[in-house]
ModelCIF file with pLDDT and N, C-alpha, C, O atoms, coordinates in Angstrom:
data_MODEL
#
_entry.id   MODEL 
#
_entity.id                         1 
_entity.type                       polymer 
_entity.pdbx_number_of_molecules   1 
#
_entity_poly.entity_id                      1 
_entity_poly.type                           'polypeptide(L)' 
_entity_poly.nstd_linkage                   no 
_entity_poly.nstd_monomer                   no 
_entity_poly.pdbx_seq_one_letter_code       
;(UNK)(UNK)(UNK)(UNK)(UNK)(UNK)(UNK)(UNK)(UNK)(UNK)(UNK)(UNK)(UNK)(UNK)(UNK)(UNK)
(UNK)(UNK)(UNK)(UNK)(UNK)(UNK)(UNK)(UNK)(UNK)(UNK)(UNK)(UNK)(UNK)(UNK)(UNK)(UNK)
(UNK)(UNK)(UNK)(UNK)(UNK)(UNK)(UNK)(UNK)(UNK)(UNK)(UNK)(UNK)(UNK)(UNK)
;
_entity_poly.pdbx_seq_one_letter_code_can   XXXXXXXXXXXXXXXXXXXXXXXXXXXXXXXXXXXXXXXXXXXXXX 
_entity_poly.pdbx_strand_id                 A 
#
loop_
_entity_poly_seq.entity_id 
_entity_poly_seq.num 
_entity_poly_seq.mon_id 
_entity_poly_seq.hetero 
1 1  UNK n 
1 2  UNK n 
1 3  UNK n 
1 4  UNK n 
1 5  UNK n 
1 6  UNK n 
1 7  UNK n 
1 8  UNK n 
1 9  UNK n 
1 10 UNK n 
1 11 UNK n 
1 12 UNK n 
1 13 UNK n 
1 14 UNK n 
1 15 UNK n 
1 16 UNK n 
1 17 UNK n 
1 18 UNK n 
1 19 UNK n 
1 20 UNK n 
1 21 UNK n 
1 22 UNK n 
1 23 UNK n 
1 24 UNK n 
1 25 UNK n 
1 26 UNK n 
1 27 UNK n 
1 28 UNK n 
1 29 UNK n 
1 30 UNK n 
1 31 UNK n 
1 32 UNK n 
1 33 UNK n 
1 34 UNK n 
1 35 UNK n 
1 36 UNK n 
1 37 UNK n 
1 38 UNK n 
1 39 UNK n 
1 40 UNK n 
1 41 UNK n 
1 42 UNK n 
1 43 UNK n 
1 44 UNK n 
1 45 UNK n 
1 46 UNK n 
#
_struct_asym.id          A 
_struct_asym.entity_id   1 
#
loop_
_ma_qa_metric.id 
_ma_qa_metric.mode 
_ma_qa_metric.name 
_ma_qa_metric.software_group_id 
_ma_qa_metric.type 
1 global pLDDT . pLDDT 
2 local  pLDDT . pLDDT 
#
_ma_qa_metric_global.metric_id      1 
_ma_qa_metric_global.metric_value   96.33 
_ma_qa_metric_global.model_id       1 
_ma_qa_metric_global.ordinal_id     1 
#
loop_
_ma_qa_metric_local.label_asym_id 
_ma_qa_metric_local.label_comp_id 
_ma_qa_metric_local.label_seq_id 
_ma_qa_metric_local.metric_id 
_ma_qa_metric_local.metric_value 
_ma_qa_metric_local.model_id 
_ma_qa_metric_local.ordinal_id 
A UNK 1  2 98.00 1 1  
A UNK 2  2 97.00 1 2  
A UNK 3  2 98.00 1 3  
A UNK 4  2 97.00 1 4  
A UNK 5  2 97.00 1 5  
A UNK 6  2 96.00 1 6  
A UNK 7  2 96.00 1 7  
A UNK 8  2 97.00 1 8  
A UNK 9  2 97.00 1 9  
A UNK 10 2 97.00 1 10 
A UNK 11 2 98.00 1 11 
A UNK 12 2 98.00 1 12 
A UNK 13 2 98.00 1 13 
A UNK 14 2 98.00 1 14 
A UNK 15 2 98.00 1 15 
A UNK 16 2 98.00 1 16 
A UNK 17 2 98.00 1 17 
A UNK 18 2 98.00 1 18 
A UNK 19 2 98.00 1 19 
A UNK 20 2 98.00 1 20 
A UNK 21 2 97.00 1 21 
A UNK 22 2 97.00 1 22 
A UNK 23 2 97.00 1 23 
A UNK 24 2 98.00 1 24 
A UNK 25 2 98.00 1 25 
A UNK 26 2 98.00 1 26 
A UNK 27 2 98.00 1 27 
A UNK 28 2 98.00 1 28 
A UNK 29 2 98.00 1 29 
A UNK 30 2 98.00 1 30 
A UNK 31 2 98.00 1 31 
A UNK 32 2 98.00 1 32 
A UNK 33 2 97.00 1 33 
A UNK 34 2 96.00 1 34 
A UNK 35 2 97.00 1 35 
A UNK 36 2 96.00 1 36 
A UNK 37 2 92.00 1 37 
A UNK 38 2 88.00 1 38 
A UNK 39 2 86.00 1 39 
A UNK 40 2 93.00 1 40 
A UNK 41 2 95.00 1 41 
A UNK 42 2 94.00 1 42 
A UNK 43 2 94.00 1 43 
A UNK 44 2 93.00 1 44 
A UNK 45 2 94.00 1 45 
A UNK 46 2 93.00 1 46 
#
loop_
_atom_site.group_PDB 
_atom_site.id 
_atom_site.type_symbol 
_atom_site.label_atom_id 
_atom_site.label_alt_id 
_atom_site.label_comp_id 
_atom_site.label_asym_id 
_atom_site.label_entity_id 
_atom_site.label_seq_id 
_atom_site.pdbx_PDB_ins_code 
_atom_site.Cartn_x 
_atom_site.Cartn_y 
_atom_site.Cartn_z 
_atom_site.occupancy 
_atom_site.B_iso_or_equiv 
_atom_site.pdbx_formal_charge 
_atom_site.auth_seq_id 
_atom_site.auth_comp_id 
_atom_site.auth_asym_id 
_atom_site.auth_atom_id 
_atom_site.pdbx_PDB_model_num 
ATOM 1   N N  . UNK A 1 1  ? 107.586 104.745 107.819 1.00 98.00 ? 1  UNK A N  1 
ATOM 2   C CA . UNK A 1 1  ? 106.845 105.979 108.099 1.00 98.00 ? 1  UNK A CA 1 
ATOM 3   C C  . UNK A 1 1  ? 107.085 107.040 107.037 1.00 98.00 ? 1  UNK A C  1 
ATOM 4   O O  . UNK A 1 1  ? 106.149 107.831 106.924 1.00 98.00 ? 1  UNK A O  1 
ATOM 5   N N  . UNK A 1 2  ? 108.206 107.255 106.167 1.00 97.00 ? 2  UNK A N  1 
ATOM 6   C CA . UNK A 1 2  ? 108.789 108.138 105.528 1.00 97.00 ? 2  UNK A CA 1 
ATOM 7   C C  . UNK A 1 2  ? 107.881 107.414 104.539 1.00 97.00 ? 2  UNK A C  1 
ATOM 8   O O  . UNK A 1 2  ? 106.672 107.565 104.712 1.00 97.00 ? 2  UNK A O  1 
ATOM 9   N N  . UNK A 1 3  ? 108.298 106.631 103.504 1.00 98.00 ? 3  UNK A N  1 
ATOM 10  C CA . UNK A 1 3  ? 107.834 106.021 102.734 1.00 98.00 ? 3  UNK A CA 1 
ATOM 11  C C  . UNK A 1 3  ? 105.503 106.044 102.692 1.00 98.00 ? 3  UNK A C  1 
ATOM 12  O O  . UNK A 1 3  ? 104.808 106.298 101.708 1.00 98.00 ? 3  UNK A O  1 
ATOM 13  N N  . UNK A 1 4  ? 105.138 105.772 103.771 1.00 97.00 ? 4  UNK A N  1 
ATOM 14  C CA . UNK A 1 4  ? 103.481 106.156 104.024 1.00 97.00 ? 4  UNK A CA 1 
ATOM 15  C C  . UNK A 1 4  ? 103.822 107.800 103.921 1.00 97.00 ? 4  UNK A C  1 
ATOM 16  O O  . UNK A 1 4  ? 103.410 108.538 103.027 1.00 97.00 ? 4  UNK A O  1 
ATOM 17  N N  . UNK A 1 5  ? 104.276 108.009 104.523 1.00 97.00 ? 5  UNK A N  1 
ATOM 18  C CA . UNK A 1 5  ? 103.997 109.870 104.379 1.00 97.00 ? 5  UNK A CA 1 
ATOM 19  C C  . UNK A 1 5  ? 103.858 110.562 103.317 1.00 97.00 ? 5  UNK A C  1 
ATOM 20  O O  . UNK A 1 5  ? 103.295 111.639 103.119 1.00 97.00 ? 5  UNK A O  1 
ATOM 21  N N  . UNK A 1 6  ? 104.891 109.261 102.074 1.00 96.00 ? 6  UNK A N  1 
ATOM 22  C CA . UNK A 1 6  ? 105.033 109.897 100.650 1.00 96.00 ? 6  UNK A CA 1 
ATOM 23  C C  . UNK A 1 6  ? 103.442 109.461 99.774  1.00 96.00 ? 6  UNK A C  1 
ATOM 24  O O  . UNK A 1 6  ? 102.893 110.208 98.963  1.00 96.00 ? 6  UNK A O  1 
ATOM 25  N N  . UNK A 1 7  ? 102.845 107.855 100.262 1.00 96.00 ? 7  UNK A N  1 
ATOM 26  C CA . UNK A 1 7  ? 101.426 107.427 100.140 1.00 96.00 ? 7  UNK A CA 1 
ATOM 27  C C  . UNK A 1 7  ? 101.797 106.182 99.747  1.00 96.00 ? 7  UNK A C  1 
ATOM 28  O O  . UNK A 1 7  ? 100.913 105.481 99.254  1.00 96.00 ? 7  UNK A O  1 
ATOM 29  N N  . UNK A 1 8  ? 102.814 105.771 99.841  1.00 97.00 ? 8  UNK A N  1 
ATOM 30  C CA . UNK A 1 8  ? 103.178 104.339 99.732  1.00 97.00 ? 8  UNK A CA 1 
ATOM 31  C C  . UNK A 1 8  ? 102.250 103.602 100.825 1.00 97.00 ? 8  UNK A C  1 
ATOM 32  O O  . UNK A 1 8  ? 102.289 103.558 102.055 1.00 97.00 ? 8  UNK A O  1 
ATOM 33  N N  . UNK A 1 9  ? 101.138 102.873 99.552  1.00 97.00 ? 9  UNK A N  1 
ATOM 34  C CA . UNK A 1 9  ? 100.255 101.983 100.713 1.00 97.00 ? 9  UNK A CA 1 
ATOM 35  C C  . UNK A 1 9  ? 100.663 100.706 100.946 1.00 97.00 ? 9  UNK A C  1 
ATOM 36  O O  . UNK A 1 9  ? 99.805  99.961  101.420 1.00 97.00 ? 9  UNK A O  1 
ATOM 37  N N  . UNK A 1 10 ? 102.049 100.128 100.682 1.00 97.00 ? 10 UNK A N  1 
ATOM 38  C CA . UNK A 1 10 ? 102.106 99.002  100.864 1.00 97.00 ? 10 UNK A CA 1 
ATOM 39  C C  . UNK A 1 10 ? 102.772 99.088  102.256 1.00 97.00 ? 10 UNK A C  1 
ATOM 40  O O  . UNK A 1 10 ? 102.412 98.451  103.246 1.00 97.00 ? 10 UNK A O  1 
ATOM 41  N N  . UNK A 1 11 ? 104.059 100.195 102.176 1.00 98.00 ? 11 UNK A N  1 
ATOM 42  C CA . UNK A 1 11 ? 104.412 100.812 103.800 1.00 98.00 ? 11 UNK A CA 1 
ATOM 43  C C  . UNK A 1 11 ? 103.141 100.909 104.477 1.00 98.00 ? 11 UNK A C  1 
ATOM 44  O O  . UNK A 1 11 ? 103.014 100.009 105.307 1.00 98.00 ? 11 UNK A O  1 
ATOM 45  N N  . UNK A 1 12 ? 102.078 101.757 104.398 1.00 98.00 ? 12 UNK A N  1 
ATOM 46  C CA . UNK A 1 12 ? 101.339 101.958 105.429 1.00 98.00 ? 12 UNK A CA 1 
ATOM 47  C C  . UNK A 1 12 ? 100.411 100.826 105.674 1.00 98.00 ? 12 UNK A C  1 
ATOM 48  O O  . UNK A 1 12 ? 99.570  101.102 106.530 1.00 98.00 ? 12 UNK A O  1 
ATOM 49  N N  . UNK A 1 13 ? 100.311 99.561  105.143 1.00 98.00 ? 13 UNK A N  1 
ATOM 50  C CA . UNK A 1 13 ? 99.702  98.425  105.431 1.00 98.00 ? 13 UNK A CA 1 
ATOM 51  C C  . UNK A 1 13 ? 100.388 97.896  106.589 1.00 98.00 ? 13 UNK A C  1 
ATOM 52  O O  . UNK A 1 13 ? 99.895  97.470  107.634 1.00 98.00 ? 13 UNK A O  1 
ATOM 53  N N  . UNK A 1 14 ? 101.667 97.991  106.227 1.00 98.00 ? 14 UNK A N  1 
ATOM 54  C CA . UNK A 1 14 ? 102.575 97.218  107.165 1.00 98.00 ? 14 UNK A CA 1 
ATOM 55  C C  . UNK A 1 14 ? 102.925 97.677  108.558 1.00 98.00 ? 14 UNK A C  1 
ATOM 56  O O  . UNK A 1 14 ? 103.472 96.994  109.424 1.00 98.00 ? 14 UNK A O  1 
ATOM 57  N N  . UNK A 1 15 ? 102.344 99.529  108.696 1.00 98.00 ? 15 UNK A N  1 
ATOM 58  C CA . UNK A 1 15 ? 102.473 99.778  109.581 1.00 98.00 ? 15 UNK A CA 1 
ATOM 59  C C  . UNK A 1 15 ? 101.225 99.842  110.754 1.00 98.00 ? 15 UNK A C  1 
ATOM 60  O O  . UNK A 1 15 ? 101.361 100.123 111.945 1.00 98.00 ? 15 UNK A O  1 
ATOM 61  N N  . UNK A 1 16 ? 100.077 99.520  110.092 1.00 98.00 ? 16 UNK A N  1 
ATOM 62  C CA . UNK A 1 16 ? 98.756  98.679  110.162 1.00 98.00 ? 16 UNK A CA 1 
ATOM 63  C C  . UNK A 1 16 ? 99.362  97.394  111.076 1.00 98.00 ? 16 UNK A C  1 
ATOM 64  O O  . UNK A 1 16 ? 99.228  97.017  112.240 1.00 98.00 ? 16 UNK A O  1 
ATOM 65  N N  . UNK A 1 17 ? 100.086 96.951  109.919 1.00 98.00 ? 17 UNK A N  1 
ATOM 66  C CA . UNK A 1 17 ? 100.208 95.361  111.051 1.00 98.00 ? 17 UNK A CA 1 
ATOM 67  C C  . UNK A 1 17 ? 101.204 95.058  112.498 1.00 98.00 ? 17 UNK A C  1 
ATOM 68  O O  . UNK A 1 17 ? 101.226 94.327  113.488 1.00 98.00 ? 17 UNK A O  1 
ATOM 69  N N  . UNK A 1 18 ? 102.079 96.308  111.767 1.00 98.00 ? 18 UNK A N  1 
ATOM 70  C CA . UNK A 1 18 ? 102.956 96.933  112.965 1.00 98.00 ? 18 UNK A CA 1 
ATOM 71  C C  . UNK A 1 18 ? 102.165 97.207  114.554 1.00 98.00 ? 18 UNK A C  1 
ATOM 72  O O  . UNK A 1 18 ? 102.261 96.262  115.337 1.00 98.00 ? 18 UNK A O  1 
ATOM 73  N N  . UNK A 1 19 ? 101.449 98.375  115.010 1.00 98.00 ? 19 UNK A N  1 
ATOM 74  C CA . UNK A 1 19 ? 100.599 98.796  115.205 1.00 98.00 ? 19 UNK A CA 1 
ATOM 75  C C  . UNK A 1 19 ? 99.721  97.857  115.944 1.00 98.00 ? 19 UNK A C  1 
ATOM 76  O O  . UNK A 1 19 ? 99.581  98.172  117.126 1.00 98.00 ? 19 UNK A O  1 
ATOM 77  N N  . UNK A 1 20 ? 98.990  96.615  115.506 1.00 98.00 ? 20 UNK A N  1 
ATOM 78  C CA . UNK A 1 20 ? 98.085  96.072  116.018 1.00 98.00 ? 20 UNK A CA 1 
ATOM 79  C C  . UNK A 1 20 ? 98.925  94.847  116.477 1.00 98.00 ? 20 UNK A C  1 
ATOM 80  O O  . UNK A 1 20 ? 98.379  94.224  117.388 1.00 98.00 ? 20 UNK A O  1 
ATOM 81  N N  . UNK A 1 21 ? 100.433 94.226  115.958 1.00 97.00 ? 21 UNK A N  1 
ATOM 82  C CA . UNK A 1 21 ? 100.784 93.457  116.780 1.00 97.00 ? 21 UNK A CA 1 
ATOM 83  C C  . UNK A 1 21 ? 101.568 94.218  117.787 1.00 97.00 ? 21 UNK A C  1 
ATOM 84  O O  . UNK A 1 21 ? 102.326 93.415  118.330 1.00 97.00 ? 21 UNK A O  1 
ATOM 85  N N  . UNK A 1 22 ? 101.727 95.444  118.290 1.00 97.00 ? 22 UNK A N  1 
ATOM 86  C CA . UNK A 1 22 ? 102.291 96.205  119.524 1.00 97.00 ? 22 UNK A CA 1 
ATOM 87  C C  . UNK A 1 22 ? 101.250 96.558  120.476 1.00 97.00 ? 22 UNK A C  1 
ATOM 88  O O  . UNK A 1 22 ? 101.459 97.266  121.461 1.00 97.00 ? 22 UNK A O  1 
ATOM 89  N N  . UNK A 1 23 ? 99.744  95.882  120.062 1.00 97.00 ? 23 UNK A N  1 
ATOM 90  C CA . UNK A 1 23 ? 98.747  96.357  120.803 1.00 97.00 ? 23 UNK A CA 1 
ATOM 91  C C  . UNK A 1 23 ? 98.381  97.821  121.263 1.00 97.00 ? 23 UNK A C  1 
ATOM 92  O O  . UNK A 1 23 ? 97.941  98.241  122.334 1.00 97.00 ? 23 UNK A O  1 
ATOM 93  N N  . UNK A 1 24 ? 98.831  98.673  119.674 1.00 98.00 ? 24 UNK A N  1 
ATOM 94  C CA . UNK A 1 24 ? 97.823  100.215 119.917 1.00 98.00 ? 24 UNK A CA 1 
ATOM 95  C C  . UNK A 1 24 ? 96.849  99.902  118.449 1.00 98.00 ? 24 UNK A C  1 
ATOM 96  O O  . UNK A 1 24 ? 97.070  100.213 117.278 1.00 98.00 ? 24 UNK A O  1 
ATOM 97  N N  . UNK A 1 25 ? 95.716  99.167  119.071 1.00 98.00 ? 25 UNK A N  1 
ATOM 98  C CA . UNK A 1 25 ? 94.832  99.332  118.338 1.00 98.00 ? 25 UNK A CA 1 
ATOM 99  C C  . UNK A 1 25 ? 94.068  100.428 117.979 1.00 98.00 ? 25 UNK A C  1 
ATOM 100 O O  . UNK A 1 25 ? 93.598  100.440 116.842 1.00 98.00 ? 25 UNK A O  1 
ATOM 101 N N  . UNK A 1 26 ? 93.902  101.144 118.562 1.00 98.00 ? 26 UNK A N  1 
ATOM 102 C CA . UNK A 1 26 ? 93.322  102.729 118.242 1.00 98.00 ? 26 UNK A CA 1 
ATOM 103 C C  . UNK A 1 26 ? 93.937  102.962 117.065 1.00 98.00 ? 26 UNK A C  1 
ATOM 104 O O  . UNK A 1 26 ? 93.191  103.186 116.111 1.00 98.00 ? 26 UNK A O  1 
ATOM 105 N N  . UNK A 1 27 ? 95.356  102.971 116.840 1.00 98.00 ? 27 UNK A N  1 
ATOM 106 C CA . UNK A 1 27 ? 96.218  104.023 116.429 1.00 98.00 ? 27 UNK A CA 1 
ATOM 107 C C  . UNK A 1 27 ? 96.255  102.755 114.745 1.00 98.00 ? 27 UNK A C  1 
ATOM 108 O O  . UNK A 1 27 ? 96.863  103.227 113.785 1.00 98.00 ? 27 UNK A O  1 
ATOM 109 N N  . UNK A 1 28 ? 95.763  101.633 114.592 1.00 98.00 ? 28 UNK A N  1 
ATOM 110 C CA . UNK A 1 28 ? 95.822  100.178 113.707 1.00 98.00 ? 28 UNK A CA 1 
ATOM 111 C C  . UNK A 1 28 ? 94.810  100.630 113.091 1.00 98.00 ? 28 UNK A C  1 
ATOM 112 O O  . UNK A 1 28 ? 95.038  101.218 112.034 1.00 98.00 ? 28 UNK A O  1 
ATOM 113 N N  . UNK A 1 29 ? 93.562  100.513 113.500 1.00 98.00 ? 29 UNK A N  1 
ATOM 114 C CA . UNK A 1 29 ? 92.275  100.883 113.320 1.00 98.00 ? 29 UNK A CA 1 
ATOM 115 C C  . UNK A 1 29 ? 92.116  102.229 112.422 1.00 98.00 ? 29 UNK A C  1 
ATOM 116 O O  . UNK A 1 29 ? 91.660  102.289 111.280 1.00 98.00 ? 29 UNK A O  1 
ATOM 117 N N  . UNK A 1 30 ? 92.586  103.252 113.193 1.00 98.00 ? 30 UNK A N  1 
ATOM 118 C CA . UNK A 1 30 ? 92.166  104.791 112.633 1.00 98.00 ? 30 UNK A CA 1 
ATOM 119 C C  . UNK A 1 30 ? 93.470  104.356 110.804 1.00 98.00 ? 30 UNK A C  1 
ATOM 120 O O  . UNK A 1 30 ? 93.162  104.321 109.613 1.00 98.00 ? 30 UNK A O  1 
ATOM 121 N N  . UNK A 1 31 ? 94.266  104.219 111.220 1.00 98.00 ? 31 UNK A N  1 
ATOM 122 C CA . UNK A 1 31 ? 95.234  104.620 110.112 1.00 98.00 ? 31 UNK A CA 1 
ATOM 123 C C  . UNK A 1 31 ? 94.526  103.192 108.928 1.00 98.00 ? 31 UNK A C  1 
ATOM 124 O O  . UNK A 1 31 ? 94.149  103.604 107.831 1.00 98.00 ? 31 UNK A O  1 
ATOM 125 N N  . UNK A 1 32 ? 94.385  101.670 109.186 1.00 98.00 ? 32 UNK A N  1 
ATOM 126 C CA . UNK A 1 32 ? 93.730  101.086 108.625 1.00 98.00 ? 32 UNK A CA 1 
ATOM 127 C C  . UNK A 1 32 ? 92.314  101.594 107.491 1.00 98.00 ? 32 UNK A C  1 
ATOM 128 O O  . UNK A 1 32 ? 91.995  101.449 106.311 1.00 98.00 ? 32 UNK A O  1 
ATOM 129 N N  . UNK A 1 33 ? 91.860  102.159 108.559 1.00 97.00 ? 33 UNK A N  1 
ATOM 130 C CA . UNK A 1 33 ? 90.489  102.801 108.057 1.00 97.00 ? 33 UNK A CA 1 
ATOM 131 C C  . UNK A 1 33 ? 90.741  103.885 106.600 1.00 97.00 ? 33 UNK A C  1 
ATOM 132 O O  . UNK A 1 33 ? 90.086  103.799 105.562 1.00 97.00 ? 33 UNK A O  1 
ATOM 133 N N  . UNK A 1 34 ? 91.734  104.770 106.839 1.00 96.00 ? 34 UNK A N  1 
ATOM 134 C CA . UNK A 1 34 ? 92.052  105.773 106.288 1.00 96.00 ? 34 UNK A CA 1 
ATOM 135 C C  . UNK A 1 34 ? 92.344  105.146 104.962 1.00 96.00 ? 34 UNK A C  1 
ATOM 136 O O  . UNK A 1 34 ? 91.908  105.513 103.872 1.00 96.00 ? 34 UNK A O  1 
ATOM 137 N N  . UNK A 1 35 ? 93.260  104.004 105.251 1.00 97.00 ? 35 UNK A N  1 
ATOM 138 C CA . UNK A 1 35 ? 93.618  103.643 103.538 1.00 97.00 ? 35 UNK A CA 1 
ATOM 139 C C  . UNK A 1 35 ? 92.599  102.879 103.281 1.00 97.00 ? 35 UNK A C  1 
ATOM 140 O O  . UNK A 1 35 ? 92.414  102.877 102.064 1.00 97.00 ? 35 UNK A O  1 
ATOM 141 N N  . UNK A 1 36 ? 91.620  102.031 103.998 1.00 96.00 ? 36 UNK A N  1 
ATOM 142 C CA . UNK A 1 36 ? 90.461  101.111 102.901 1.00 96.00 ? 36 UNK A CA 1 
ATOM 143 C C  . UNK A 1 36 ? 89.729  102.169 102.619 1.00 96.00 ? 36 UNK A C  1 
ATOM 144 O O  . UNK A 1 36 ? 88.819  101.693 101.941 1.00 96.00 ? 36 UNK A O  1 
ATOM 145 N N  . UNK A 1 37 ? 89.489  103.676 102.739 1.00 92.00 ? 37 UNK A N  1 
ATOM 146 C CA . UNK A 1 37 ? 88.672  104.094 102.294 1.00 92.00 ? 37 UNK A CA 1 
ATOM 147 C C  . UNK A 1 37 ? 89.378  104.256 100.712 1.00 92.00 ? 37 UNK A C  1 
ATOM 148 O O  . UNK A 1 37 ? 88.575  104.735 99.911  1.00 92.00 ? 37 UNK A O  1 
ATOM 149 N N  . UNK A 1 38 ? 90.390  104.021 100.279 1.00 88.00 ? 38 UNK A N  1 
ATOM 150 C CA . UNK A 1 38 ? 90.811  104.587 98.381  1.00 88.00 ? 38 UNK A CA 1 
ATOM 151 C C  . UNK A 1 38 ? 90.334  102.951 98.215  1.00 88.00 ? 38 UNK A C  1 
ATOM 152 O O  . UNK A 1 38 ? 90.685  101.973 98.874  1.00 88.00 ? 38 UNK A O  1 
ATOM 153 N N  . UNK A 1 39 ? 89.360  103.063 97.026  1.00 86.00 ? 39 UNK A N  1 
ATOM 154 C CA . UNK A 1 39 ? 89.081  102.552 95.849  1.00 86.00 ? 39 UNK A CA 1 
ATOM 155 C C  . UNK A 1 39 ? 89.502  102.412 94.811  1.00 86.00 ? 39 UNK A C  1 
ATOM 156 O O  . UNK A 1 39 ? 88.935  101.419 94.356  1.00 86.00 ? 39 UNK A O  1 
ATOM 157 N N  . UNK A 1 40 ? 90.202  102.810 94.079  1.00 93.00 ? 40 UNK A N  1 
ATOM 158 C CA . UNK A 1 40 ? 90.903  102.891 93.144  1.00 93.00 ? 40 UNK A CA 1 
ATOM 159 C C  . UNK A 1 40 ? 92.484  102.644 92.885  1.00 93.00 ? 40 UNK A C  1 
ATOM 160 O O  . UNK A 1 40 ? 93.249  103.583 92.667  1.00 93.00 ? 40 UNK A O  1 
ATOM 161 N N  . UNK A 1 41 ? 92.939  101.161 92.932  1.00 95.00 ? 41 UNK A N  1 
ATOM 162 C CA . UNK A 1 41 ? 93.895  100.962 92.969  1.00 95.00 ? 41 UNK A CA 1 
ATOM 163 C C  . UNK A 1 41 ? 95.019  101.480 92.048  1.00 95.00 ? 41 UNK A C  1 
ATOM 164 O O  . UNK A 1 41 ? 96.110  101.857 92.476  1.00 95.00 ? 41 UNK A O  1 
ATOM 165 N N  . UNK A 1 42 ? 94.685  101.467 90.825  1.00 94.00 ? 42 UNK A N  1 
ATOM 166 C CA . UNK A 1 42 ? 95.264  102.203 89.791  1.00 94.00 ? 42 UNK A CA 1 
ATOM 167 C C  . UNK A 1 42 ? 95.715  103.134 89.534  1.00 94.00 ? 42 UNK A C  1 
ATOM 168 O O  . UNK A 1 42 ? 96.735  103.556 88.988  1.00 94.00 ? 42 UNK A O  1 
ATOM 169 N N  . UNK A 1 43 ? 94.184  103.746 90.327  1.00 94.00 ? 43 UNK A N  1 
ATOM 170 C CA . UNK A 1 43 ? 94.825  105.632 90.548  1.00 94.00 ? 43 UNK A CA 1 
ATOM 171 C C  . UNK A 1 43 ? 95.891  105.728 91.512  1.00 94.00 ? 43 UNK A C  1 
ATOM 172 O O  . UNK A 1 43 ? 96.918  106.311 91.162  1.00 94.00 ? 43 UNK A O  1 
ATOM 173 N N  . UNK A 1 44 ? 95.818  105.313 92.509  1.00 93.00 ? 44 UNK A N  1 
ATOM 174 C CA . UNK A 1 44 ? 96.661  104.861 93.746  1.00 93.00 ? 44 UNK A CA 1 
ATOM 175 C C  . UNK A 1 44 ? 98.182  104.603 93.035  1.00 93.00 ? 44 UNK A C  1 
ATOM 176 O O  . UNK A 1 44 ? 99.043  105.383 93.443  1.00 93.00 ? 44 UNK A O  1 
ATOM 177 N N  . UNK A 1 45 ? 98.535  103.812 92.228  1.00 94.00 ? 45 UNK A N  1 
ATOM 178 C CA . UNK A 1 45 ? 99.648  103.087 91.613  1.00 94.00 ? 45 UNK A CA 1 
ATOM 179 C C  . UNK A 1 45 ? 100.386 104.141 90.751  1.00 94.00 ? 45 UNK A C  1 
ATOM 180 O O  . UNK A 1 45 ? 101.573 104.459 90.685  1.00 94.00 ? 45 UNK A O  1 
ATOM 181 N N  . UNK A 1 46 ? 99.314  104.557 90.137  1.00 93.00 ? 46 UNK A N  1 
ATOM 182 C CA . UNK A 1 46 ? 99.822  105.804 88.850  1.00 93.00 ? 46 UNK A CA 1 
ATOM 183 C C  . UNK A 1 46 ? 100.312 107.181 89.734  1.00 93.00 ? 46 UNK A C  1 
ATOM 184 O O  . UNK A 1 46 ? 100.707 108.186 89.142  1.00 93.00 ? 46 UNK A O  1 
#
């Protein structure tokens, strides 16, 4: 959680998978959504 907060998307993937195997899909979904919307992996990285 610390680590996504900073924009670490590999943390917040995982908390994606976290999330949907605890069955709060709402909460999988919305935060999922949020990161497929960046395009730009690079920029993301840099």
């Amino acid at each position: 959680r610390e680590a996504a907060q900073h924009g670490n998307i590999y943390a917040q993937g995982h908390l994606v998978e976290y999330y949907y195997n605890r069955k709060f899909y709402s909460t999988a979904a919305a935060v999922a959504k949020r990161i497929t919307d960046h395009d730009d992996i690079n920029k993301l990285a840099k």
